[in-house]
Every structure is written in C-alpha cells, then in structure tokens.
Protein backbone atom coordinates (compact mmCIF):
# COMPACT_ATOMS: atom_id res chain seq x y z
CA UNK A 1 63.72 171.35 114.85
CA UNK A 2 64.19 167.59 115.86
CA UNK A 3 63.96 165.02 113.55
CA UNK A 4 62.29 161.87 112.52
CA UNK A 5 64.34 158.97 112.70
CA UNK A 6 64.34 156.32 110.29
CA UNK A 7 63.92 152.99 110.35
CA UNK A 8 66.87 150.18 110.19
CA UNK A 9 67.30 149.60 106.34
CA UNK A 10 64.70 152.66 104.73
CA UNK A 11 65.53 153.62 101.21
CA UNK A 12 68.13 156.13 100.98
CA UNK A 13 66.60 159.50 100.49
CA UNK A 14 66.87 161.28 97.03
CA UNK A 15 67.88 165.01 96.73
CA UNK A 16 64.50 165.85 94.71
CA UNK A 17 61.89 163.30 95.75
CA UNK A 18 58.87 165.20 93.65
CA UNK A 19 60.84 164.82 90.12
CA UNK A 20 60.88 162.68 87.41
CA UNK A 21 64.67 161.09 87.24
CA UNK A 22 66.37 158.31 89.06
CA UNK A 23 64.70 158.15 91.96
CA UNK A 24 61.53 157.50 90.50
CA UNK A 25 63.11 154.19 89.63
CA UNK A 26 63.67 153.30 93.29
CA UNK A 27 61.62 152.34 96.40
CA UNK A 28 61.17 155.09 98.67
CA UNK A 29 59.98 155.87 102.68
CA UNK A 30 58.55 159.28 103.69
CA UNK A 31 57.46 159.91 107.15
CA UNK A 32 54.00 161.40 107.35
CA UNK A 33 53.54 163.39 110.22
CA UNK A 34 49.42 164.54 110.12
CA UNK A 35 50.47 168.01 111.52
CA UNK A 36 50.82 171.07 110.71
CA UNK A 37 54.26 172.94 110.78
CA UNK A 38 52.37 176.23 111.05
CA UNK A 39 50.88 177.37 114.67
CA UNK A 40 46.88 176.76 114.52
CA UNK A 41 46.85 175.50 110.76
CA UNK A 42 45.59 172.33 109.93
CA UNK A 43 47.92 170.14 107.10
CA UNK A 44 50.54 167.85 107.43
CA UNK A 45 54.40 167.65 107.18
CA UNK A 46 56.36 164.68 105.20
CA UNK A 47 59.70 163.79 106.05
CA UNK A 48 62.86 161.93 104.09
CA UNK A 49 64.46 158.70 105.23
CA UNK A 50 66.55 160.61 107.21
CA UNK A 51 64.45 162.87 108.89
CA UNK A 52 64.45 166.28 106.81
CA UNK A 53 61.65 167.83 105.87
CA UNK A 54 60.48 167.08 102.50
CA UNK A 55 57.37 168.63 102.27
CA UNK A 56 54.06 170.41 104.35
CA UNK A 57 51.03 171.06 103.32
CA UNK A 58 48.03 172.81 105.24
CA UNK A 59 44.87 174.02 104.29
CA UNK A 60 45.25 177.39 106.40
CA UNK A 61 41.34 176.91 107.86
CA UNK A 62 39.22 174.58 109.63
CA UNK A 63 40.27 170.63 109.83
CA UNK A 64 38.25 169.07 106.31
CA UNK A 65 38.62 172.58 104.72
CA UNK A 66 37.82 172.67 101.00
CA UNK A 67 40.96 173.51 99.60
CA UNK A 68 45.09 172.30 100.34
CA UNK A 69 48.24 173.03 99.04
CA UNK A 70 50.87 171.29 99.31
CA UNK A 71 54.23 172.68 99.29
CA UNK A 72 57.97 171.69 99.55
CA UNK A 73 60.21 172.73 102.14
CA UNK A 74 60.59 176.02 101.21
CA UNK A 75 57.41 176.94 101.10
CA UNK A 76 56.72 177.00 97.49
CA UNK A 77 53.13 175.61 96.32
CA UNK A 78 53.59 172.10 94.25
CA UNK A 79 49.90 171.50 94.22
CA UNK A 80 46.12 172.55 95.24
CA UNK A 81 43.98 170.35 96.26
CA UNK A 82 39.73 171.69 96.02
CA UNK A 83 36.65 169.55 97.16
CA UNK A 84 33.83 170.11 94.61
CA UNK A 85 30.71 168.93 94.64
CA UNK A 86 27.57 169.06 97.01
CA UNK A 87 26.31 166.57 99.52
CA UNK A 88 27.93 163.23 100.85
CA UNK A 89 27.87 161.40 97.75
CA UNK A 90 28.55 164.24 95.27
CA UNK A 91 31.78 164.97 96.67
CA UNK A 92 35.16 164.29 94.68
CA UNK A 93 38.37 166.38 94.58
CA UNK A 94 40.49 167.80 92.15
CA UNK A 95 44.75 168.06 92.25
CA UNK A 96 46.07 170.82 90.19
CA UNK A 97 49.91 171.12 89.58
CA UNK A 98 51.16 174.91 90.04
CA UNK A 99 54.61 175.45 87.85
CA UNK A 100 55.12 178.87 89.67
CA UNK A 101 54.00 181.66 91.75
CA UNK A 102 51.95 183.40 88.77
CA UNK A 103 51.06 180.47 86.53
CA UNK A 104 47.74 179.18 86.72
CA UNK A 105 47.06 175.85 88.28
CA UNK A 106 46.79 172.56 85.29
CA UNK A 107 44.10 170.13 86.58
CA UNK A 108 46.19 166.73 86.91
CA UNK A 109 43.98 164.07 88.27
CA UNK A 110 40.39 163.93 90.49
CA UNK A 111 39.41 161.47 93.08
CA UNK A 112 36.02 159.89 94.18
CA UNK A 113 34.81 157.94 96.52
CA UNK A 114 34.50 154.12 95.07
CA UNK A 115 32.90 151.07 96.09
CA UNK A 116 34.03 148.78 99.13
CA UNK A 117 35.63 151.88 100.90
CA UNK A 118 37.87 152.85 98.35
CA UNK A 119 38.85 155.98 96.22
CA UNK A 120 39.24 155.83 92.36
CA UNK A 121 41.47 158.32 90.81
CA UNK A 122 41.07 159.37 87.01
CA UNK A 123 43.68 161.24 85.36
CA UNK A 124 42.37 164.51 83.44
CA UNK A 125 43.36 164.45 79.35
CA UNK A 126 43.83 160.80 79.30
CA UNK A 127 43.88 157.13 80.72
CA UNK A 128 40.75 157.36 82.48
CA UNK A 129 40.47 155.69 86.05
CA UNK A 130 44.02 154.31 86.28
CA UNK A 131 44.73 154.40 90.22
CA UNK A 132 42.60 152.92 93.04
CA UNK A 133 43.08 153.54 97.10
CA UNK A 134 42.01 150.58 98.58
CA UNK A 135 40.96 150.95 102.51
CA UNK A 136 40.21 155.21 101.23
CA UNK A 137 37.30 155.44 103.65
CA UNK A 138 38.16 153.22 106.68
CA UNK A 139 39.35 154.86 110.27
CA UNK A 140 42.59 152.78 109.49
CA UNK A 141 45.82 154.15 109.13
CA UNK A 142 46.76 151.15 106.55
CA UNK A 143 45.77 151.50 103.13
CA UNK A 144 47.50 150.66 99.78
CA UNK A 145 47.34 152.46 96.18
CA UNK A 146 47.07 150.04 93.67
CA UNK A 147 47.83 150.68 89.69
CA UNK A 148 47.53 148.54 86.79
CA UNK A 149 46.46 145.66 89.06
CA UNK A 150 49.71 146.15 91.26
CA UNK A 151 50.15 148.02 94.25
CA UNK A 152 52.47 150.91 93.67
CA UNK A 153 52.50 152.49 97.34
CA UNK A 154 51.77 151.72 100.89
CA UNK A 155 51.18 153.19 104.06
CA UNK A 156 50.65 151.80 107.72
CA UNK A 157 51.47 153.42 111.35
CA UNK A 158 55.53 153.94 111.92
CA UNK A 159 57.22 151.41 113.90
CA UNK A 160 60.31 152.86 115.59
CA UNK A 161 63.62 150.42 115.78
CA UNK A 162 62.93 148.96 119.00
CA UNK A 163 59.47 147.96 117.34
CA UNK A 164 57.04 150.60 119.24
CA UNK A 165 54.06 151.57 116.96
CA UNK A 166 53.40 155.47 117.42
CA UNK A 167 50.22 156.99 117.22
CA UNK A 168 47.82 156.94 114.64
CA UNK A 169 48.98 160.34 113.61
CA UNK A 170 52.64 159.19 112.32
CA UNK A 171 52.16 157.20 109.04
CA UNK A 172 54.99 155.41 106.75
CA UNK A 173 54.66 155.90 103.29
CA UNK A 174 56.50 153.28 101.11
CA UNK A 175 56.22 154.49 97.40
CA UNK A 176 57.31 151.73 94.66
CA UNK A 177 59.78 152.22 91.76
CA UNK A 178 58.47 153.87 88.76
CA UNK A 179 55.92 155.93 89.98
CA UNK A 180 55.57 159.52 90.20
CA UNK A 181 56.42 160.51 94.23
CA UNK A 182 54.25 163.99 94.18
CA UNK A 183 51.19 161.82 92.95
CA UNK A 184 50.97 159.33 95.65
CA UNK A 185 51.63 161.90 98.13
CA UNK A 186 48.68 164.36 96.75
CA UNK A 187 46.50 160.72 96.98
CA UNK A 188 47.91 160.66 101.16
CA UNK A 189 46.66 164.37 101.68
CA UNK A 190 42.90 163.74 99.48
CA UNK A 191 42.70 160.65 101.77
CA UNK A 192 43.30 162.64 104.99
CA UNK A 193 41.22 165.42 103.93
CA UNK A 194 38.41 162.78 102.90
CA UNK A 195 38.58 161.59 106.74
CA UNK A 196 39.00 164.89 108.05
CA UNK A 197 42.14 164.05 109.41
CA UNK A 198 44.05 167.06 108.63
C-alpha cells in the first residue's frame, strides 16, 4: 500500500497516538484521507506523520449512515459513533468508547448542531458543553475545535511540499498538546458524517 507523505517539519509520529502518555503533551499531524480502506464501504482512513496507517473507520452502509466505528489499524473497534434523533433539527450524535470485543460500549461525549454553523460537544457524567467545532456545518474543509476559549485542533486541505493543495477529500489534522488524540478524531468523523461526507 503506498503511503502518504508528510509535510517538511510535521510532528514526529508517536507509537500509540489514541493514549493518554507523552504524546498527548505534544503537537501532532494526521493525514485524513475521507475514504474507505474497505472495497464499497463508506469511512475514512487516518494516517501518521509518516505515512502509516493509524486508523479507519467506515460505517459499512450507505454514505451519512447512522452508525460508525472507528477502529485502529488492526481492525479493532476504538469507538461507535450513532445518530439519534428525528428530523433536521433533532439530530445529535453520540461517541461511545468500546474497551474490547465483548464489553459494552460507555457513552463518552454527544454532539449537536450549534449556532453560526457550528457543533457543540458535551461530555456525558460531567463538564457539560466543554468543546465547540467552529465552521461544523460549512462545505469547507477548514474548521477548528476550540476548548476552554482556545483552539485545541485544526484541520484544512493538505498541501504537499512543493505547495500543491489536493483535493477536498485529503484533510490535515493538527491536534494541540494536552488533548486527548481519539477525541478530536471521533469530532473529524461526527463532522464528516454530519456533511455526509463519508
């Protein structure tokens, strides 16, 4: 399988980028391919710094499906993503985290659609709405995710070295120090599936 090269001067990639140790505490690029690695399916793939695949995710139906899962490289389901709800203005979606094959899925955060174009995210068993995607709804392929007033994560169309933008399909994801990697990628895959891009 080829791979995705990275720009001059991306973040160095970590060995476990959906964990909670060092690398948390250090900026971070993925690669965000909106295609699936599976024949047919619909999903998306995410690659390290240097080109590897990270993770996939596909929702194994039509393109805006109601339910995702997102999985790392070897194929092993991190978290589910479900649209609930009715109607256009009803709709939210809710992340679960999956521990294992036979363990039951925790609820870990929802996300709804916001004012100005943008998603809010509340956290279930605590903090309330703590994250916001700013530019959620817009046919754009930029867009930030802001937290605690500060912007924790961005994404915008990939560049290669010789400065060629590629198609609206092959994002950037820069994810800040500090915060958790597997979160702001779940928010990348709700935003796709709220624009039926995957």
């Amino acid at each position: 399988m080829a791979k995705v090269q990275p720009l001059p001067g991306a973040a160095s990639p970590s060995p476990s980028p959906y964990s909670s140790s060092d690398e948390q505490r250090s900026r971070q690029t993925y690669t965000v391919w909106m295609k699936s690695l599976v024949f047919n399916g619909n999903g998306c793939t995410v690659y390290t710094a240097d080109g590897g695949v990270a993770f996939r995710v596909d929702n194994y139906g039509c393109r805006g499906g109601r339910e995702a899962f997102f999985m790392d490289r070897a194929g092993n389901t991190l978290i589910r993503i479900r649209r609930k709800g009715f109607g256009m203005f009803r709709r939210w979606w809710e992340v679960c985290r999956v521990a294992g094959e036979d363990d039951e899925a925790t609820p870990w955060f929802s996300v709804r659609r916001a004012e100005k174009g943008g998603a809010a995210v509340t956290m279930h068993g605590g903090a309330g709405t703590c994250f916001r995607v700013d530019g959620c709804c817009a046919r754009k392929s930029d867009y930030r995710v802001t937290g605690g007033g500060a912007v924790v994560a961005e994404v915008a169309r990939k560049q290669t070295a010789a400065g060629v933008v590629l198609g609206e399909d092959v994002l950037s994801l820069t994810v800040g120090p500090e915060v958790d990697h597997l979160l702001v990628l779940g928010l990348v895959v709700v935003r796709g599936l709220m624009n039926r891009s995957l």
